[in-house]
PDB file of N, CA and C in Angstrom:
ATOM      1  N   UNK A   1     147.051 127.153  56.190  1.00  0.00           N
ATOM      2  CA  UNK A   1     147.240 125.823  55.626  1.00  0.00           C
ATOM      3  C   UNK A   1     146.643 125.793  54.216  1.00  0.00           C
ATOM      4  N   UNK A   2     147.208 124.950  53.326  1.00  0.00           N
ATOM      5  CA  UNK A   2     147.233 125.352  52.468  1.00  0.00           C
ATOM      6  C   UNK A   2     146.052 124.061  52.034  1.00  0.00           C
ATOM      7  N   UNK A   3     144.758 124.205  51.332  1.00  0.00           N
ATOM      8  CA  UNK A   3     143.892 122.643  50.872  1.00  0.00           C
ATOM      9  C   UNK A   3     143.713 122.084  49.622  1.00  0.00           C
ATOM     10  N   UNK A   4     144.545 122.646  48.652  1.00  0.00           N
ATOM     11  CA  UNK A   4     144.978 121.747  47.594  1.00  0.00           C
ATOM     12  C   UNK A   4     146.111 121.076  47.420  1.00  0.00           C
ATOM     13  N   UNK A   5     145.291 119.414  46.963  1.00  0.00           N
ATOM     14  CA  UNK A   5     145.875 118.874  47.000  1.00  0.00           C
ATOM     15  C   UNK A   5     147.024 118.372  46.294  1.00  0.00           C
ATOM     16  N   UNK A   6     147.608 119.085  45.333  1.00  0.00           N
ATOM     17  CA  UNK A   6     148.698 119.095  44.431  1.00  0.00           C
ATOM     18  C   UNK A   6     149.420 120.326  44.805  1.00  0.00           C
ATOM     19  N   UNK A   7     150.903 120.694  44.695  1.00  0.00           N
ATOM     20  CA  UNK A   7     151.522 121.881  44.860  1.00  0.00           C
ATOM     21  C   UNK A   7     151.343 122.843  43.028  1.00  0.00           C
ATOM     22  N   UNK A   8     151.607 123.282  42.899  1.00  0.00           N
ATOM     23  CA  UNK A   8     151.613 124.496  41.738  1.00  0.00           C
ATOM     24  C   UNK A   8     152.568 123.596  40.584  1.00  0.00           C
ATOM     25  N   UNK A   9     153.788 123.377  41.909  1.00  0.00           N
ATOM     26  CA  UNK A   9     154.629 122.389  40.518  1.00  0.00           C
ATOM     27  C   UNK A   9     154.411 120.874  40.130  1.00  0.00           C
ATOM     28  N   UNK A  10     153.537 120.807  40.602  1.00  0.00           N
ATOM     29  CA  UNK A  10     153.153 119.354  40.166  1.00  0.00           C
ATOM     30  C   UNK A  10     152.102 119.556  39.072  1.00  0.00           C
ATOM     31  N   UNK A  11     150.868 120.339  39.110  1.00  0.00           N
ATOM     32  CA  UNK A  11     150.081 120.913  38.366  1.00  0.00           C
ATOM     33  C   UNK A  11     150.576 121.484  37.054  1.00  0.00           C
ATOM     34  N   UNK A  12     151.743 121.819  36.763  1.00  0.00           N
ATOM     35  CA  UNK A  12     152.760 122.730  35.415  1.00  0.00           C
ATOM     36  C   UNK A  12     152.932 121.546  35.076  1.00  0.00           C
ATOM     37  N   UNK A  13     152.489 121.837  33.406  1.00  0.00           N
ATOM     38  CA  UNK A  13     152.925 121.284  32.785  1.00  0.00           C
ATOM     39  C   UNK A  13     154.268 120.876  32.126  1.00  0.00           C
ATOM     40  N   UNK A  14     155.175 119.741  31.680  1.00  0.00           N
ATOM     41  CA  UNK A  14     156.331 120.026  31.656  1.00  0.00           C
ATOM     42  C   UNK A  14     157.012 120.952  30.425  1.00  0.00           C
ATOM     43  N   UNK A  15     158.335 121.780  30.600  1.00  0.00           N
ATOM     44  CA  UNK A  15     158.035 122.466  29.579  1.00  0.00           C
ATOM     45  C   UNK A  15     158.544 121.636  28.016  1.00  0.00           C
ATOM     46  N   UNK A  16     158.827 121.053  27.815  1.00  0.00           N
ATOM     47  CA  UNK A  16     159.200 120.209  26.744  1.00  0.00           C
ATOM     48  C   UNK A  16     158.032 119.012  26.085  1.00  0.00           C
ATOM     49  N   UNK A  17     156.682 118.963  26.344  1.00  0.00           N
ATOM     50  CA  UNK A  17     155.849 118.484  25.753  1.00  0.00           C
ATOM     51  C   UNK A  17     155.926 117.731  24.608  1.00  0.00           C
ATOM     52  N   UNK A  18     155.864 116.667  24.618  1.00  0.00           N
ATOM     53  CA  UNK A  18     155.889 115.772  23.023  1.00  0.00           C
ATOM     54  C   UNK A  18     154.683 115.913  22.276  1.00  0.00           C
ATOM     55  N   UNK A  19     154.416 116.751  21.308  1.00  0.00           N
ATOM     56  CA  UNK A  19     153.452 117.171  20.278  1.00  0.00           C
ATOM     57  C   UNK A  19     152.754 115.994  19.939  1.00  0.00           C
ATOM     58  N   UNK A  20     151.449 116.374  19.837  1.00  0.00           N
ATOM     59  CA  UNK A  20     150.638 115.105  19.654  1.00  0.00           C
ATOM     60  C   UNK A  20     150.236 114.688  18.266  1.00  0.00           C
ATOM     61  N   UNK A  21     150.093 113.798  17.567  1.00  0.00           N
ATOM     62  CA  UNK A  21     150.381 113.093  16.438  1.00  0.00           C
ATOM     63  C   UNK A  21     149.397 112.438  16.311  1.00  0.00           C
ATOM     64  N   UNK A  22     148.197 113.024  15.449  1.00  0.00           N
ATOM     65  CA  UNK A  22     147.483 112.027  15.429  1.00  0.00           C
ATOM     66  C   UNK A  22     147.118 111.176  14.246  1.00  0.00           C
ATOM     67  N   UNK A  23     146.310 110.354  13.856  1.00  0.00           N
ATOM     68  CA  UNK A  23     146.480 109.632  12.561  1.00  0.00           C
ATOM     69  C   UNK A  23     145.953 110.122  11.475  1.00  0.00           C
ATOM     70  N   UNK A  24     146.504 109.820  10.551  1.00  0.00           N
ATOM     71  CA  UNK A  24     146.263 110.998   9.218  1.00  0.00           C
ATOM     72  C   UNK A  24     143.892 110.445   8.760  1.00  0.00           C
ATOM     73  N   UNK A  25     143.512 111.549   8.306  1.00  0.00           N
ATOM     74  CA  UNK A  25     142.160 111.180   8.691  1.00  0.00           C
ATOM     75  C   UNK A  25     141.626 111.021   6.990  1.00  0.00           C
ATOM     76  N   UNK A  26     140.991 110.755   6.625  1.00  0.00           N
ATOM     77  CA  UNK A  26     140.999 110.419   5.114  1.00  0.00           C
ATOM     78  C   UNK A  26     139.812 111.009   4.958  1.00  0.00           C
ATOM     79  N   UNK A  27     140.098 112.038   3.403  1.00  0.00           N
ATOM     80  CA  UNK A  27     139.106 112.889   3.409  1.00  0.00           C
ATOM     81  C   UNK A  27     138.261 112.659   2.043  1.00  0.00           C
ATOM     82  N   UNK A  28     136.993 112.727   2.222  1.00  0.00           N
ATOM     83  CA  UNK A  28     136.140 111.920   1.296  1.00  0.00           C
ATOM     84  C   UNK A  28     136.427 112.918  -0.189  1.00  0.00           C
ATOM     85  N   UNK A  29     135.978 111.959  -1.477  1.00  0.00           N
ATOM     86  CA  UNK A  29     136.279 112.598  -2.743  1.00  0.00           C
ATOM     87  C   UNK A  29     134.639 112.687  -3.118  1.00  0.00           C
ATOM     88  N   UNK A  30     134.444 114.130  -3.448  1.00  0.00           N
ATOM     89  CA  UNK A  30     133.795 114.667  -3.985  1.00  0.00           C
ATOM     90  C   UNK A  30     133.176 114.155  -5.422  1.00  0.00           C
ATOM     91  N   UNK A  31     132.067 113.795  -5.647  1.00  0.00           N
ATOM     92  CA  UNK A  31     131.841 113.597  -6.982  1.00  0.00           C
ATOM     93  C   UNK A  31     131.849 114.767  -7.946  1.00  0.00           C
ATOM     94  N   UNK A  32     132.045 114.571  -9.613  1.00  0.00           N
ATOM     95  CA  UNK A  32     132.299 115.863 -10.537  1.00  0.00           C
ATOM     96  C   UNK A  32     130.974 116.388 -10.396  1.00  0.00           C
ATOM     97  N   UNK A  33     130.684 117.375 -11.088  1.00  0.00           N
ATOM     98  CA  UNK A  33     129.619 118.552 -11.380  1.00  0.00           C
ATOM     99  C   UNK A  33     128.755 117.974 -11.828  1.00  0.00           C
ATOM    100  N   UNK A  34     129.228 117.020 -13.459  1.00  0.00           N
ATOM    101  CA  UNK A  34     128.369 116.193 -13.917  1.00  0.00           C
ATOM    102  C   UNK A  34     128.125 115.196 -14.082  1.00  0.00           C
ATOM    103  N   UNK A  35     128.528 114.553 -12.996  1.00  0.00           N
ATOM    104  CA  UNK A  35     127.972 113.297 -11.735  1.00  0.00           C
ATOM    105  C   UNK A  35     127.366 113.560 -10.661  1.00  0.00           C
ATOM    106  N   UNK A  36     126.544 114.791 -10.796  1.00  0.00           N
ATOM    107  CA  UNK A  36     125.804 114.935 -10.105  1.00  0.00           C
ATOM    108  C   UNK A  36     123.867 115.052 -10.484  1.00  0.00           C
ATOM    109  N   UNK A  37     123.153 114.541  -9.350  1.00  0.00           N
ATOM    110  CA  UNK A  37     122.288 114.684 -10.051  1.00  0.00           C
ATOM    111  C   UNK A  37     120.854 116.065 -10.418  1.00  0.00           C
ATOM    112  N   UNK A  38     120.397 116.230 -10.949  1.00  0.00           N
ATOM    113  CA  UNK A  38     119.479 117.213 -11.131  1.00  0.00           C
ATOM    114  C   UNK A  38     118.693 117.506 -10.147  1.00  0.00           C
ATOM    115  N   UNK A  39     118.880 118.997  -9.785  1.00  0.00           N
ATOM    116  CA  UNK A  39     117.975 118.861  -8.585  1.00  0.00           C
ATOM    117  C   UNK A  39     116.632 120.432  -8.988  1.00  0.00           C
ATOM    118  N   UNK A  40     116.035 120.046  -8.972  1.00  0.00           N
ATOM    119  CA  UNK A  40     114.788 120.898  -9.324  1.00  0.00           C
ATOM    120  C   UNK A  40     114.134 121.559  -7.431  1.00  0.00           C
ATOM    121  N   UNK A  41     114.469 123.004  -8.202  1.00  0.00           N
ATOM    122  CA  UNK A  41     113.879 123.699  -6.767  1.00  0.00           C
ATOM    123  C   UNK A  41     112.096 124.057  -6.895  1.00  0.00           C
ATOM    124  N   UNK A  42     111.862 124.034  -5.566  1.00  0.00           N
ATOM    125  CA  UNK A  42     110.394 124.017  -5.527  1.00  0.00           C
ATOM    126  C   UNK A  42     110.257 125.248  -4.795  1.00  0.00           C
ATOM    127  N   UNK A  43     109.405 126.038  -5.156  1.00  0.00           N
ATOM    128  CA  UNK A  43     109.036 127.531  -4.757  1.00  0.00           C
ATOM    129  C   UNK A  43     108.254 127.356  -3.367  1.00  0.00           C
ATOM    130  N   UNK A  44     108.683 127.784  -1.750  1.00  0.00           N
ATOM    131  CA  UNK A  44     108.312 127.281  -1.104  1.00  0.00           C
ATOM    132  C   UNK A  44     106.679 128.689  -1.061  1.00  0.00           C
ATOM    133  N   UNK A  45     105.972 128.053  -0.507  1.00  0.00           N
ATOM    134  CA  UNK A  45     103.928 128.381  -0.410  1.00  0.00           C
ATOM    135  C   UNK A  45     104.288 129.203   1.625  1.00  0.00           C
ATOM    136  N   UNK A  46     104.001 130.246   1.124  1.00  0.00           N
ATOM    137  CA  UNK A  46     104.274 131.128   1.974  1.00  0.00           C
ATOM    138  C   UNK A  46     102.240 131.451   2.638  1.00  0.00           C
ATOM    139  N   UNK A  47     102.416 132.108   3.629  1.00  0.00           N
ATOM    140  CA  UNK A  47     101.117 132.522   4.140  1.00  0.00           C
ATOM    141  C   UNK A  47      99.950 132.949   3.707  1.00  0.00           C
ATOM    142  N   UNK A  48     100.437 134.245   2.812  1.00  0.00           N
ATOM    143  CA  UNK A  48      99.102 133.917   1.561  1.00  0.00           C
ATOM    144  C   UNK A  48      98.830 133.413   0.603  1.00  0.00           C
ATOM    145  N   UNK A  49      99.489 132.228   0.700  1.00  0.00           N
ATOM    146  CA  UNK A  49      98.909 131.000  -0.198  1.00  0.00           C
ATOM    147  C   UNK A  49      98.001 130.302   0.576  1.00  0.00           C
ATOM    148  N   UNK A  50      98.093 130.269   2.153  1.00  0.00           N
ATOM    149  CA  UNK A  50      97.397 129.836   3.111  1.00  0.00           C
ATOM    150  C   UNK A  50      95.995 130.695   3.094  1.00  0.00           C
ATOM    151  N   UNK A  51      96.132 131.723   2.880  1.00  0.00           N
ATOM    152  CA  UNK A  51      95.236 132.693   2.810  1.00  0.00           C
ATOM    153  C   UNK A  51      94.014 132.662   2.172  1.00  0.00           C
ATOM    154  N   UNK A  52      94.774 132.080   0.829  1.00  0.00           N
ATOM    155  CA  UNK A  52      93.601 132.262  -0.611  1.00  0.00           C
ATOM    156  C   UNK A  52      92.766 130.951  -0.730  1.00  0.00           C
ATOM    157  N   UNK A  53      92.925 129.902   0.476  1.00  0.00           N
ATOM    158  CA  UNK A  53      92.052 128.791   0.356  1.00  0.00           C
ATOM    159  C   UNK A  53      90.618 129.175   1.357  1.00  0.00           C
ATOM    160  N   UNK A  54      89.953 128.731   0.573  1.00  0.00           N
ATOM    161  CA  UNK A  54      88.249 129.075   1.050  1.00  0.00           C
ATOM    162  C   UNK A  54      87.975 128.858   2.263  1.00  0.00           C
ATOM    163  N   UNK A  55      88.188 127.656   2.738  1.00  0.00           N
ATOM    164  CA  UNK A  55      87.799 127.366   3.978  1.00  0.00           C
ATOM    165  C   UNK A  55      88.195 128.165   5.567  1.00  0.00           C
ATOM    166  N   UNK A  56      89.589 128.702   5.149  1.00  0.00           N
ATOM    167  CA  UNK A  56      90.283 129.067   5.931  1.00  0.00           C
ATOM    168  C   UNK A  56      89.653 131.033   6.176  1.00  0.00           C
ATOM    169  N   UNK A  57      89.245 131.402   4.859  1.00  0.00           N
ATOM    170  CA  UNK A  57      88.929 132.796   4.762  1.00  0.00           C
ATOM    171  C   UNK A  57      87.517 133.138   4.830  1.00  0.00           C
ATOM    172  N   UNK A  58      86.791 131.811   4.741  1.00  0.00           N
ATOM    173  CA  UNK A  58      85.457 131.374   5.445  1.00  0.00           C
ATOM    174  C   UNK A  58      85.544 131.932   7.065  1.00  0.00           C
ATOM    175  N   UNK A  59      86.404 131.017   7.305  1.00  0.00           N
ATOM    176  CA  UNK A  59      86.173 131.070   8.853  1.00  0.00           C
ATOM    177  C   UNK A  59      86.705 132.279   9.232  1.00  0.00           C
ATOM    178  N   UNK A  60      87.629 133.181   9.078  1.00  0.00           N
ATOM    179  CA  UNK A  60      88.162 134.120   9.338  1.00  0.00           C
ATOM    180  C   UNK A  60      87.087 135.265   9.285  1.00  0.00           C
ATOM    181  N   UNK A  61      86.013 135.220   7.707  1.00  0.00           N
ATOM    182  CA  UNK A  61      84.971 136.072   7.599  1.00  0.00           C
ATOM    183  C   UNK A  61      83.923 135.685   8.929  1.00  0.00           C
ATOM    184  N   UNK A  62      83.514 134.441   9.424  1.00  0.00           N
ATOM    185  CA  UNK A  62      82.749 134.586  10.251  1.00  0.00           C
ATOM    186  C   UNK A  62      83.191 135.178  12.216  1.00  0.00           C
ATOM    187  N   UNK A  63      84.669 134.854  12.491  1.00  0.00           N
ATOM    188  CA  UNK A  63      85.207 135.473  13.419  1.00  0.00           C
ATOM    189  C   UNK A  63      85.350 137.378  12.979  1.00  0.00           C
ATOM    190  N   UNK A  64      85.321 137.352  12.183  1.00  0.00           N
ATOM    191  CA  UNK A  64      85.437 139.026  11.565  1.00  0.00           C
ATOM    192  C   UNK A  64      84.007 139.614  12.334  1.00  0.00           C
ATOM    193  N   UNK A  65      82.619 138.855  11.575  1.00  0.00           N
ATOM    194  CA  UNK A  65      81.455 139.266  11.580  1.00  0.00           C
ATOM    195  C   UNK A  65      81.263 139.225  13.152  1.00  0.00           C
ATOM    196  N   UNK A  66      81.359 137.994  13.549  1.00  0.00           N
ATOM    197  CA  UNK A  66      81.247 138.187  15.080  1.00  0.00           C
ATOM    198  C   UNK A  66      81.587 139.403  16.284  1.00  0.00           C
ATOM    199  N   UNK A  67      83.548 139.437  15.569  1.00  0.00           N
ATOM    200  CA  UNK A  67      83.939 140.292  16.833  1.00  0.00           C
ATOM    201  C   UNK A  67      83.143 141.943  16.442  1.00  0.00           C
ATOM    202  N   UNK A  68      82.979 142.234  14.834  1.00  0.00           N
ATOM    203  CA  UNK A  68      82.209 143.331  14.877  1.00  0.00           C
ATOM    204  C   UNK A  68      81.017 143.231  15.240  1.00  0.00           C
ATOM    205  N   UNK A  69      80.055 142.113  15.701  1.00  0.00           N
ATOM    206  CA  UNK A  69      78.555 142.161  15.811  1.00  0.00           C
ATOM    207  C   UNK A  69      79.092 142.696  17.757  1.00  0.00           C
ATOM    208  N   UNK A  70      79.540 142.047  18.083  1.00  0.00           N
ATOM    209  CA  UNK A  70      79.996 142.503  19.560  1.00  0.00           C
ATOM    210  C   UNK A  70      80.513 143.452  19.980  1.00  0.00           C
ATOM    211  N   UNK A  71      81.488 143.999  19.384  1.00  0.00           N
ATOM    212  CA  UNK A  71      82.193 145.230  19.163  1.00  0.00           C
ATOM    213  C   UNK A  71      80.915 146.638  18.935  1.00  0.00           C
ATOM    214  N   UNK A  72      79.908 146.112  18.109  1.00  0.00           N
ATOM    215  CA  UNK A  72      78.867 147.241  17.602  1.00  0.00           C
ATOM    216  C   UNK A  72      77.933 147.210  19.046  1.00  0.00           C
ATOM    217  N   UNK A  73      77.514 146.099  19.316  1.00  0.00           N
ATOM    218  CA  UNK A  73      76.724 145.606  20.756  1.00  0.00           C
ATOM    219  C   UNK A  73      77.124 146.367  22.265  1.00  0.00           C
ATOM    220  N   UNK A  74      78.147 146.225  21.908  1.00  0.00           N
ATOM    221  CA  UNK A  74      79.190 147.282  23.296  1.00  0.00           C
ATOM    222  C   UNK A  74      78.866 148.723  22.955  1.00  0.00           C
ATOM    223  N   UNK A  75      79.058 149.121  21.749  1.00  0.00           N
ATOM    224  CA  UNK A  75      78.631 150.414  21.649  1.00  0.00           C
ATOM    225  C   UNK A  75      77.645 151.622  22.146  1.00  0.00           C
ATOM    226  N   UNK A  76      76.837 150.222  21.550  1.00  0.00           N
ATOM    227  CA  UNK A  76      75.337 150.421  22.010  1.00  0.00           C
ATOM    228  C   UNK A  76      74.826 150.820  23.341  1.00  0.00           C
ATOM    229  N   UNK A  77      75.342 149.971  24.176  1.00  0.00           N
ATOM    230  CA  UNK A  77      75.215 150.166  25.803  1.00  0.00           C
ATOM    231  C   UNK A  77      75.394 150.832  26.147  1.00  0.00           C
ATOM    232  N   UNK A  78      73.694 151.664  27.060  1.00  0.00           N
ATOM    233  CA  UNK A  78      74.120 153.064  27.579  1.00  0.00           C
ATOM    234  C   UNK A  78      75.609 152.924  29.124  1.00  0.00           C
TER     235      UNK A  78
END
């Protein structure tokens, strides 16, 4: 028995289809080159620019000093 509920030819599409038409879409106008306005690029600040501020290379020097004060401490241990 067969459990769908449409046959094959009901499901086919017919073959003569009326093409679909849709409404013409209106496409925006571009302003000229020089109607446009000035645009000034900005150099984007990459990681070591992050780098070269004090506070940040502060703290980095004191996690430095640390993991070597611990690192040397382990050594040590018979």
């Amino acid at each position: 028995m067969d459990m769908t509920p449409n046959s094959p030819a009901e499901l086919a599409e017919p073959l003569s289809a009326p093409a679909a038409t849709a409404p013409p879409v209106p496409v925006p106008v571009l302003p000229e080159v020089h109607e446009l306005p000035e645009v000034q690029f900005v150099k984007p600040k990459g990681c070591l620019y992050a780098l070269s501020q004090p506070p940040l290379m502060l703290f980095l020097a004191v996690i430095a000093v640390l993991l070597a004060v611990t690192g040397a401490y382990d050594l040590s241990l018979p």
